[in-house]
N, C-alpha and C. Protein backbone atom coordinates (compact mmCIF):
# COMPACT_ATOMS: atom_id res chain seq x y z
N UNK A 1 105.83 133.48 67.48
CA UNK A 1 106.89 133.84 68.42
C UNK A 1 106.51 133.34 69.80
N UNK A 2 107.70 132.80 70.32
CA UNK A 2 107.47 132.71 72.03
C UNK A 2 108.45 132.62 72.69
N UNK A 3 107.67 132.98 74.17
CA UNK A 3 109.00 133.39 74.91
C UNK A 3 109.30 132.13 75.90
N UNK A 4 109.33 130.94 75.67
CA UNK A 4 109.27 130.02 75.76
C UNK A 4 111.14 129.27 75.91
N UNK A 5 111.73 129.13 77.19
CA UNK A 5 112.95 128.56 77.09
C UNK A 5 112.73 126.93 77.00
N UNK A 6 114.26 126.63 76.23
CA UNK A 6 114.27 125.19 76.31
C UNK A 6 115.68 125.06 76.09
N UNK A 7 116.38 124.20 77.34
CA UNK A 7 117.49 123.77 77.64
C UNK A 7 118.23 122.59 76.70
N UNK A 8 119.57 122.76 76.17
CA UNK A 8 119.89 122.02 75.58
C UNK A 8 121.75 121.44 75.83
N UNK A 9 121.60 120.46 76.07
CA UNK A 9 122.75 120.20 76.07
C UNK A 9 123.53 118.74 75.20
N UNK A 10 124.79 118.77 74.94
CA UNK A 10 125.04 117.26 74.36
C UNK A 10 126.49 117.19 75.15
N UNK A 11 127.34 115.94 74.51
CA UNK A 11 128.53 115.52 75.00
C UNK A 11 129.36 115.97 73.67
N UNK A 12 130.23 115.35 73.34
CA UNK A 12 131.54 115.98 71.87
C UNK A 12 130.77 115.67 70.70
N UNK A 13 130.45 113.74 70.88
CA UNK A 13 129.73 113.45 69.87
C UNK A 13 128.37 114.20 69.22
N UNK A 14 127.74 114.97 70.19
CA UNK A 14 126.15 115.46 69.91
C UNK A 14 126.51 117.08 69.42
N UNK A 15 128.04 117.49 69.70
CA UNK A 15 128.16 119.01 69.56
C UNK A 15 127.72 119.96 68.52
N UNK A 16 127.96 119.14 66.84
CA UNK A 16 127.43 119.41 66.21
C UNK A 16 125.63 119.64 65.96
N UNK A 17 125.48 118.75 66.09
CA UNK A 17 123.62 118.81 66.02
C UNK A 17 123.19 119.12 67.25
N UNK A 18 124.03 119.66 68.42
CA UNK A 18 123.23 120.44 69.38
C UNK A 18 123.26 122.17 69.12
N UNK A 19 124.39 121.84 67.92
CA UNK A 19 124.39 123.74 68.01
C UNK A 19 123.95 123.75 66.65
N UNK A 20 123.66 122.98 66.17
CA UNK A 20 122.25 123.44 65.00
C UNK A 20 120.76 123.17 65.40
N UNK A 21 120.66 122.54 66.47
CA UNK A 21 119.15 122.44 66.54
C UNK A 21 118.93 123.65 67.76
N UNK A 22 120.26 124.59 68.07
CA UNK A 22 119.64 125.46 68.97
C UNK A 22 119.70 126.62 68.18
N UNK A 23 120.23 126.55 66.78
CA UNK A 23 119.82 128.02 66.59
C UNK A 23 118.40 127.66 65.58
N UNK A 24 118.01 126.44 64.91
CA UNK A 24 116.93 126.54 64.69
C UNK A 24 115.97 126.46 65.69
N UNK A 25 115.89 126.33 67.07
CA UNK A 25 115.31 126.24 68.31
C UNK A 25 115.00 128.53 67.57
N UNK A 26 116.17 128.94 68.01
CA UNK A 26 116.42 130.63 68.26
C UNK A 26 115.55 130.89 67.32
N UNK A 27 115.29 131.03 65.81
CA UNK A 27 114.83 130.90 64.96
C UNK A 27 113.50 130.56 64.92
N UNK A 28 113.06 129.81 65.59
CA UNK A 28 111.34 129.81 65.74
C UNK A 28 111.52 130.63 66.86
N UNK A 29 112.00 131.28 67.51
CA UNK A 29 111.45 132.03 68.50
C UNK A 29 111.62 131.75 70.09
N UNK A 30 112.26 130.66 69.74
CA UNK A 30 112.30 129.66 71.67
C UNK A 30 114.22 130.59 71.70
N UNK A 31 114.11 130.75 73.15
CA UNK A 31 114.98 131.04 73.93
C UNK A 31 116.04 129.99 74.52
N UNK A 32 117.57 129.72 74.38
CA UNK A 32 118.17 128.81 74.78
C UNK A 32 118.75 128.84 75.32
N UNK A 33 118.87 128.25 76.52
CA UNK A 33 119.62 127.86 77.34
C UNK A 33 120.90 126.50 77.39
N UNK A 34 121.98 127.25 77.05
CA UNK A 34 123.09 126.03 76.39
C UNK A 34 123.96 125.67 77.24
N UNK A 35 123.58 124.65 78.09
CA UNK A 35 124.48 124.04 78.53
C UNK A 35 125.69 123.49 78.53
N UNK A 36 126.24 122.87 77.07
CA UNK A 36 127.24 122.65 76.60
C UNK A 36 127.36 120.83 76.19
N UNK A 37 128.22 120.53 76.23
CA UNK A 37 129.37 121.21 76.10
C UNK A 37 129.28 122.52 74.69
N UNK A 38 130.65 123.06 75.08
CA UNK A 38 131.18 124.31 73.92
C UNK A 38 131.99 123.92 73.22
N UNK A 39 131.68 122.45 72.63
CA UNK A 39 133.02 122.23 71.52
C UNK A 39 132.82 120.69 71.19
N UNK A 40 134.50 119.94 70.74
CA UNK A 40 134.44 118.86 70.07
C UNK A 40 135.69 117.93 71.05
N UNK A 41 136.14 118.61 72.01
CA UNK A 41 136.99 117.70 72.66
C UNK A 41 136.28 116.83 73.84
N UNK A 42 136.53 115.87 73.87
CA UNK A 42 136.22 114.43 74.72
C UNK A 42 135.59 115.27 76.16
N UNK A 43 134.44 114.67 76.80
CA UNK A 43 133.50 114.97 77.78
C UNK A 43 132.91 113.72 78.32
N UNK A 44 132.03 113.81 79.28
CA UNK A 44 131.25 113.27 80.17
C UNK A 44 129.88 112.91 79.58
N UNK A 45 128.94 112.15 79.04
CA UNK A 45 127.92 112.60 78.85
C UNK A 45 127.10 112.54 80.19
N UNK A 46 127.37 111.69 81.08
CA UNK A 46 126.38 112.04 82.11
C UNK A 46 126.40 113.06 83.40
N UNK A 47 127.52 114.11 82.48
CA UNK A 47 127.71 115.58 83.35
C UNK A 47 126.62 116.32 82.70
N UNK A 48 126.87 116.35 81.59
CA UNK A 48 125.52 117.42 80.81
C UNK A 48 124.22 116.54 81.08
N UNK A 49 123.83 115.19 81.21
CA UNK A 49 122.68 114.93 82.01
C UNK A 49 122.32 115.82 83.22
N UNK A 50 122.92 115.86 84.22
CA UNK A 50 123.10 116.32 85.31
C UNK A 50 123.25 117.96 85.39
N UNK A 51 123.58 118.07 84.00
CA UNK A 51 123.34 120.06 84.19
C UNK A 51 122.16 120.44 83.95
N UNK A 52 121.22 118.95 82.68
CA UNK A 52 120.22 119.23 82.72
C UNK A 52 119.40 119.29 83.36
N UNK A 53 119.36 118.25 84.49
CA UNK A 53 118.56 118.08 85.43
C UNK A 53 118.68 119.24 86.40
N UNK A 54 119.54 120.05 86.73
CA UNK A 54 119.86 121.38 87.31
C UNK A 54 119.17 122.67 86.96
N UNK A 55 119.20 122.80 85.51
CA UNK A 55 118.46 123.48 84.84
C UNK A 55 116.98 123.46 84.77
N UNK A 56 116.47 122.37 84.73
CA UNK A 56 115.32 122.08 84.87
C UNK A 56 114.34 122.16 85.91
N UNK A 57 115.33 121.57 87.29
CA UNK A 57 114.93 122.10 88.30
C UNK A 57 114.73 123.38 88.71
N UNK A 58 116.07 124.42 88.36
CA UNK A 58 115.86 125.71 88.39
C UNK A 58 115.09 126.35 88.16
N UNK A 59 114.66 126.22 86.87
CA UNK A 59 114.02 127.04 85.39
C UNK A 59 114.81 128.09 85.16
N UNK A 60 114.86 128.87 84.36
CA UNK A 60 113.06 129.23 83.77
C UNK A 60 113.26 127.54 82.55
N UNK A 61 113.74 126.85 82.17
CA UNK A 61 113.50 126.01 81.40
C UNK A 61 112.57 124.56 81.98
N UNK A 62 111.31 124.72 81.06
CA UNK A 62 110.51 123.52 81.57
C UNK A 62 110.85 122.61 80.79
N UNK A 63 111.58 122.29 79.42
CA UNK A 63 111.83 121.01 78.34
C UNK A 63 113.23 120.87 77.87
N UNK A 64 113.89 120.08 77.70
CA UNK A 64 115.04 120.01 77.14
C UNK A 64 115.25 119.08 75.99
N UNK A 65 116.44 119.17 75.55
CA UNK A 65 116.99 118.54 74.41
C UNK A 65 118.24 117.97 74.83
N UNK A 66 118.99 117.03 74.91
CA UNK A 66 120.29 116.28 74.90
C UNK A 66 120.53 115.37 73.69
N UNK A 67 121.78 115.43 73.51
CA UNK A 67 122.27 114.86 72.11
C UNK A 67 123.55 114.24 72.34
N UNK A 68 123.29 113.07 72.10
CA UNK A 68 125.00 112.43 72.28
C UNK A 68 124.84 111.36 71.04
N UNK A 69 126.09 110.55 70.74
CA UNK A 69 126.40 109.83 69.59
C UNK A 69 125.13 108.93 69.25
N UNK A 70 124.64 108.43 69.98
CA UNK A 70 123.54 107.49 69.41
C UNK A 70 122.19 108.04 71.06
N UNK A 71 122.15 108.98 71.78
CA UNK A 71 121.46 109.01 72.51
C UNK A 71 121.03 108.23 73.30
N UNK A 72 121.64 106.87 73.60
CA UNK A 72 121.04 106.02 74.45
C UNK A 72 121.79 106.62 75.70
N UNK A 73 123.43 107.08 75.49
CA UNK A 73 123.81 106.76 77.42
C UNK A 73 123.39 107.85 77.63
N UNK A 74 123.14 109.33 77.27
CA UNK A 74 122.68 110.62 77.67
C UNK A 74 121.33 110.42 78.03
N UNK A 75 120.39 109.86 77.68
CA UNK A 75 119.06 109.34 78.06
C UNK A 75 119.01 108.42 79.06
N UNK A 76 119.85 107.45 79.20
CA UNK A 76 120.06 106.50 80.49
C UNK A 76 120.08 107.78 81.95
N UNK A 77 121.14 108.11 81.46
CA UNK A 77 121.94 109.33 82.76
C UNK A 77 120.68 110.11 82.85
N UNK A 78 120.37 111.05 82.42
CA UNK A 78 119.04 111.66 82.43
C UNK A 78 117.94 111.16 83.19
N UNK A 79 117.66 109.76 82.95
CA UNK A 79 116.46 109.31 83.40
C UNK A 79 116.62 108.24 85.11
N UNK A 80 117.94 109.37 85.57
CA UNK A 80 118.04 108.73 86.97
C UNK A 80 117.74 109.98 87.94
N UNK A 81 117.40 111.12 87.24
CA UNK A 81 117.02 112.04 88.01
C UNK A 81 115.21 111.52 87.68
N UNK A 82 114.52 111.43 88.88
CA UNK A 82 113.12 111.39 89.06
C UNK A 82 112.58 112.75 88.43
N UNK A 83 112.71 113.77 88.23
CA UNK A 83 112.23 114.91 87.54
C UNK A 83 112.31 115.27 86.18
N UNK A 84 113.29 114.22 85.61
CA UNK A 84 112.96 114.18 83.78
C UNK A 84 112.86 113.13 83.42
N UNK A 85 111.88 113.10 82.53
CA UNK A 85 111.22 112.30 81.45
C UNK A 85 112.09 111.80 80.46
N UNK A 86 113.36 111.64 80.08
CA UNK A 86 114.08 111.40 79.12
C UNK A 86 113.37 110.84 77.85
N UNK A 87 113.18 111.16 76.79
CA UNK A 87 112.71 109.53 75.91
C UNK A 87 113.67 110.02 74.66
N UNK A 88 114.22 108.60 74.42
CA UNK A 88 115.30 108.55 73.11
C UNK A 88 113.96 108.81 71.69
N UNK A 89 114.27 109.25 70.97
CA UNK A 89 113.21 109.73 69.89
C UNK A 89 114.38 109.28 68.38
N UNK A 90 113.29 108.70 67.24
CA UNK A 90 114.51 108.54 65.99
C UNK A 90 113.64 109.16 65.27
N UNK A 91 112.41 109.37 65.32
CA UNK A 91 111.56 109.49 64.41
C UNK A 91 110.73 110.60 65.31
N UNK A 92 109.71 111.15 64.07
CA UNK A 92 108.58 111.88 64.57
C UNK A 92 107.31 111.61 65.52
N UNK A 93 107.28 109.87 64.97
CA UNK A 93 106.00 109.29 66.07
C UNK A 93 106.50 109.27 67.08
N UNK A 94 107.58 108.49 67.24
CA UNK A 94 108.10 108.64 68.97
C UNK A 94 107.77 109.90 69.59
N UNK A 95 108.44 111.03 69.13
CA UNK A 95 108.49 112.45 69.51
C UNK A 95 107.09 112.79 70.08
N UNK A 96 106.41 112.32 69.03
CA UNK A 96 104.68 112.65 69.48
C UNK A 96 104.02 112.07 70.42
N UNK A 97 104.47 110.75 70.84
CA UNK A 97 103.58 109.95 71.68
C UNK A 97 104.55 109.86 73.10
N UNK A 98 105.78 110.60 72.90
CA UNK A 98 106.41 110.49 74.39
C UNK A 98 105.92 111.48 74.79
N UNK A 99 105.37 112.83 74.03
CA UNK A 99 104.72 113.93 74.85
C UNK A 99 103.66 113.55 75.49
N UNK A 100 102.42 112.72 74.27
CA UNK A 100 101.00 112.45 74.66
C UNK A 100 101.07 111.99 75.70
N UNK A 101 101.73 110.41 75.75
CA UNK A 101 101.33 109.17 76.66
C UNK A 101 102.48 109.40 77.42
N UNK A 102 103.49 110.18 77.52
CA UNK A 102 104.53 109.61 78.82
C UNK A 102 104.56 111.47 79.26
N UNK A 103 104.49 112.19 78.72
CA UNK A 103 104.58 113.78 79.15
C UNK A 103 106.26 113.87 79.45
N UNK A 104 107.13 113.29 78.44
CA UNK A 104 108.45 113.44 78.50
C UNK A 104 109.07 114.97 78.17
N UNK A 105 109.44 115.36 78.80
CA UNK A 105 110.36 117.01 79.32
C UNK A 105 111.88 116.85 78.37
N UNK A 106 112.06 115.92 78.22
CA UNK A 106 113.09 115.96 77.41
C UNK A 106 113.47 115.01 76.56
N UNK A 107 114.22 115.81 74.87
CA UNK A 107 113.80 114.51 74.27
C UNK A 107 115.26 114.30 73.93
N UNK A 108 115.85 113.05 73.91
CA UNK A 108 116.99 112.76 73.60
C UNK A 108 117.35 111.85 72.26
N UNK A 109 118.41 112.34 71.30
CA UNK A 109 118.60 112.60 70.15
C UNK A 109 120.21 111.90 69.72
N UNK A 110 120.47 110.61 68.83
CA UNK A 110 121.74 110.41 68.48
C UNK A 110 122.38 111.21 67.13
N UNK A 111 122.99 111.92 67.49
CA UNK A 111 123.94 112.50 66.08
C UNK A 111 124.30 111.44 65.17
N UNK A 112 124.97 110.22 66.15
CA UNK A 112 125.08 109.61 64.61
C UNK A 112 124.35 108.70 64.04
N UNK A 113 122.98 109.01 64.15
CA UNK A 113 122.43 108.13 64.34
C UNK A 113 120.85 108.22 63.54
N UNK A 114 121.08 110.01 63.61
CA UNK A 114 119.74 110.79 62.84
C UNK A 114 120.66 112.03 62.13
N UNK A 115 119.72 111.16 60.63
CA UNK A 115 120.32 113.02 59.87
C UNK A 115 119.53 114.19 60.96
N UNK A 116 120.65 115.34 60.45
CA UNK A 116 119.77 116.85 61.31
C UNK A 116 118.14 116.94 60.46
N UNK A 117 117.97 116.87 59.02
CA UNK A 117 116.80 117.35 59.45
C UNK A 117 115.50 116.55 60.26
N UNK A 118 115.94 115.49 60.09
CA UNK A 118 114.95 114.38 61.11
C UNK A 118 115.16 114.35 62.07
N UNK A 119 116.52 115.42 63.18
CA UNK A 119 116.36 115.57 64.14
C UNK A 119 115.80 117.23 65.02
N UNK A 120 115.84 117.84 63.75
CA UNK A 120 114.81 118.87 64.16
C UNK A 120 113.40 118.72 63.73
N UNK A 121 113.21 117.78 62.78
CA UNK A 121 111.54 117.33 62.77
C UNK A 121 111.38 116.74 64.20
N UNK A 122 112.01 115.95 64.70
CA UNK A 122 111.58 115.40 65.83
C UNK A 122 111.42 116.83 66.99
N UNK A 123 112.52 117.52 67.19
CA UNK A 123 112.39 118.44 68.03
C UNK A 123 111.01 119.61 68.32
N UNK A 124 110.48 119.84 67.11
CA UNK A 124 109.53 120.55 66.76
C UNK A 124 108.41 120.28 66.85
N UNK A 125 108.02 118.56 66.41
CA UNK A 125 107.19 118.41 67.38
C UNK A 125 107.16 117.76 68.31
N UNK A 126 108.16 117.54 69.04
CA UNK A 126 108.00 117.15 70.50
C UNK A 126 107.74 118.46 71.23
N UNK A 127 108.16 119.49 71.11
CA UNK A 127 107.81 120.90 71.46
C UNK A 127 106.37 121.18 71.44
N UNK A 128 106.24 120.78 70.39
CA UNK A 128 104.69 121.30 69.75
C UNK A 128 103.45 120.28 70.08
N UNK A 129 104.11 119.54 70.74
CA UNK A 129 102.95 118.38 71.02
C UNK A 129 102.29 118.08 72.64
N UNK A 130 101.32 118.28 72.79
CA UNK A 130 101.01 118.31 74.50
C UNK A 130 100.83 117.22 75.25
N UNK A 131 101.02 116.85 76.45
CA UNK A 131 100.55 115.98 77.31
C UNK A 131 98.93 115.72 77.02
N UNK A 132 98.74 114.15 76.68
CA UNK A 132 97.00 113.87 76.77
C UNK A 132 96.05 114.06 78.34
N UNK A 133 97.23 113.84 79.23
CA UNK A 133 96.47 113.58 80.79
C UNK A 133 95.28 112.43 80.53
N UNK A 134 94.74 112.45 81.41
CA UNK A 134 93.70 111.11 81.25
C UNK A 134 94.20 109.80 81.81
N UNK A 135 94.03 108.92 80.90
CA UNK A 135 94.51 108.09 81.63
C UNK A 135 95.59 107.35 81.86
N UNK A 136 96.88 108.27 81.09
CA UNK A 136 97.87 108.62 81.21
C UNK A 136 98.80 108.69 82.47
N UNK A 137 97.85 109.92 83.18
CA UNK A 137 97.98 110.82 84.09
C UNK A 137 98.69 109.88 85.35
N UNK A 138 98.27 108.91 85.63
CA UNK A 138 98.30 108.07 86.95
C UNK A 138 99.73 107.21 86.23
N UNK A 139 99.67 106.59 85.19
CA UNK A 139 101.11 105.93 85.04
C UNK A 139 102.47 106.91 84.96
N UNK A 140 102.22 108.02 84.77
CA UNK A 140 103.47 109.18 84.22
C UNK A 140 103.50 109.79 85.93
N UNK A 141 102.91 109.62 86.88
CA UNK A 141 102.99 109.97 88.32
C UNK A 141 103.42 109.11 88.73
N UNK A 142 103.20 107.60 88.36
CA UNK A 142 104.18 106.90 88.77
C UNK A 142 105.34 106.63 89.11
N UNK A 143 106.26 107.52 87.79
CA UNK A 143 107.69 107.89 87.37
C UNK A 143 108.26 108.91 88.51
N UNK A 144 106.91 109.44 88.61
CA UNK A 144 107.93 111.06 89.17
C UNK A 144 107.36 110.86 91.10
């Protein structure tokens, strides 16, 4: 169990697999913060970028999740705020080595693009996986 928030948001296309990977998010125990959208009619994706980046700044959420049709433009938008890490993830290695080597805060996810359960394998451990620091540390300060 933890009391651990993590922000999630998608656009129409991501709606589905954002509101299943937040109640399996609820389900291990993480706390969510749902940005939205709340449905399936036509949106912005680089508004829910921008709520994320709000959220994030705020807290209590230190990591997020965004989900749009193939995750590239929600990850573009995302990664113009200097304070998140965006990284598009398809797979589990990605997931793992954007935590290690880039210390990415949020991982971004295409619905149509990844079955759900390979997109909550990815989620779980990008969650579960820590920053290496080292010599890392100086290129990922670069970013921010």
């Amino acid at each position: 169990m933890t009391n651990k928030t993590i922000a999630i948001a998608s656009d129409h296309a991501g709606y589905d697999l954002k509101e299943a990977l937040a109640a399996q998010l609820r389900e291990e125990g993480f706390s969510v913060q749902n940005l939205g959208t709340h449905g399936t009619a036509s949106v912005d994706y680089p508004d829910f970028a921008d709520e994320m980046a709000a959220a994030l700044a705020a807290g209590p959420a230190e990591q997020g999740v965004l989900v749009c049709g193939t995750g590239i433009g929600i990850s573009i938008a995302a990664n113009r705020h200097r304070h998140l890490r965006a990284a598009l993830c398809q797979n589990t290695t990605e997931a793992r080595l954007s935590r290690q080597h880039n210390n990415a805060n949020v991982i971004a996810l295409g619905a149509r693009t990844l079955g759900p359960e390979v997109a909550a394998d990815c989620v779980r451990v990008f969650l579960e996986t820590e920053f290496e620091g080292g010599r890392h540390e100086r290129r990922v300060s670069k970013m921010s």
